[in-house]
Protein backbone atom coordinates (compact mmCIF):
# COMPACT_ATOMS: atom_id res chain seq x y z
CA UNK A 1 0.00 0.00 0.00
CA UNK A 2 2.40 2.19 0.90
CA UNK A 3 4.51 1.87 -1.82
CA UNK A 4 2.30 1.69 -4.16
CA UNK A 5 1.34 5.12 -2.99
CA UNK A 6 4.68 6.83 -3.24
CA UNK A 7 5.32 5.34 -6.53
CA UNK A 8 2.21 6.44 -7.64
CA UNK A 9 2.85 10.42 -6.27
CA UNK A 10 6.45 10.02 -7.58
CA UNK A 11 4.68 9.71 -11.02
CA UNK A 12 3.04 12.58 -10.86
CA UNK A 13 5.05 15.01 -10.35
CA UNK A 14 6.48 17.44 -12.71
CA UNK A 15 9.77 18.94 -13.39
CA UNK A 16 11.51 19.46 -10.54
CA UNK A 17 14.13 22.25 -12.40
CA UNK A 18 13.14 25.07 -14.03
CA UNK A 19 14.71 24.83 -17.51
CA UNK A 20 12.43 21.89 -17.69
CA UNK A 21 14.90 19.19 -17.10
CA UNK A 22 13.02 15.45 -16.09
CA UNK A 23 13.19 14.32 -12.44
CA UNK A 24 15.54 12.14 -11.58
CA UNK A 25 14.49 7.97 -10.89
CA UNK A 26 12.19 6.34 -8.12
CA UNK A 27 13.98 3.97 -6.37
CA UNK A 28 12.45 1.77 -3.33
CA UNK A 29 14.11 0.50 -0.36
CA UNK A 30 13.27 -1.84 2.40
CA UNK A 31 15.48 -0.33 5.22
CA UNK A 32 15.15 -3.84 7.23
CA UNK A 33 17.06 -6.00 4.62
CA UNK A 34 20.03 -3.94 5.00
CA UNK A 35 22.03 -5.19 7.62
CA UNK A 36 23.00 -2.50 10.80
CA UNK A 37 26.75 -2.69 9.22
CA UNK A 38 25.93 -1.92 5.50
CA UNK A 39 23.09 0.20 6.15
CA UNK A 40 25.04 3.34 6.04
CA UNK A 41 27.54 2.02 2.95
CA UNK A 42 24.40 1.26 1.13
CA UNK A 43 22.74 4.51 2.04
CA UNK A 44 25.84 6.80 1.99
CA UNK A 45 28.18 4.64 -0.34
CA UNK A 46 31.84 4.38 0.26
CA UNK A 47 35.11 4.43 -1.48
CA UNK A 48 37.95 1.64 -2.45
CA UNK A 49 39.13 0.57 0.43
CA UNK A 50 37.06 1.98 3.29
CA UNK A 51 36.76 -1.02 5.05
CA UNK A 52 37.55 -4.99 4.19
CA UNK A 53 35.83 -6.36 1.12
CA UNK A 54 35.44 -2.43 -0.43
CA UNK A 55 37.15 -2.88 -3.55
CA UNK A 56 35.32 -0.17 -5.72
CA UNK A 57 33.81 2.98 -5.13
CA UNK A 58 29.95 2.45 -4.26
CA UNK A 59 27.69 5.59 -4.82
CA UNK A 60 25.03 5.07 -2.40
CA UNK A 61 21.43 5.33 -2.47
CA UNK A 62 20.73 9.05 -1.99
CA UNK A 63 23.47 10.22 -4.61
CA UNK A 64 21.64 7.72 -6.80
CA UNK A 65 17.89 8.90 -6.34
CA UNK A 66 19.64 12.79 -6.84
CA UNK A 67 16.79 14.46 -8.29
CA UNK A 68 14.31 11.92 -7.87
CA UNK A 69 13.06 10.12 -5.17
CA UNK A 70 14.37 7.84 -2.50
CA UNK A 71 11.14 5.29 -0.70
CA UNK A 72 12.69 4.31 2.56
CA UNK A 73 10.39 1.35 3.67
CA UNK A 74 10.12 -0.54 7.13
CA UNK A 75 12.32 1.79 8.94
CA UNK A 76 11.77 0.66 12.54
């Protein structure tokens, strides 16, 4: 339900720039799958090497929902 309701609000919303540029994507989330260590890799994103088993820069959710919008489900 709930989701189904942000997705369908995400959809309907216009330009968020002025020069008319398109918003940026909808991504979805459910907050308890990430584990308490990843969360805030997976939210945040990291770079090479930040901790063991980081072997490539990771972007993150929020820099990848930029412009768009980020559903964070079942936070608790």
């Amino acid at each position: 339900g709930k989701e189904i309701v942000a997705r369908t609000i995400a959809a309907g919303r216009g330009p968020l720039d002025p020069d008319g540029e398109q918003p940026g994507a909808y991504l979805a989330v459910n907050i308890a799958s990430l584990t308490p260590s990843l969360a805030s890799s997976a939210l945040f994103g990291h770079v090479r090497g930040a901790f063991t088993g980081a072997t490539r820069d990771h972007e993150g959710l929020f820099m990848a929902a930029s412009g768009g919008v980020l559903f964070l489900d079942e936070i608790g």
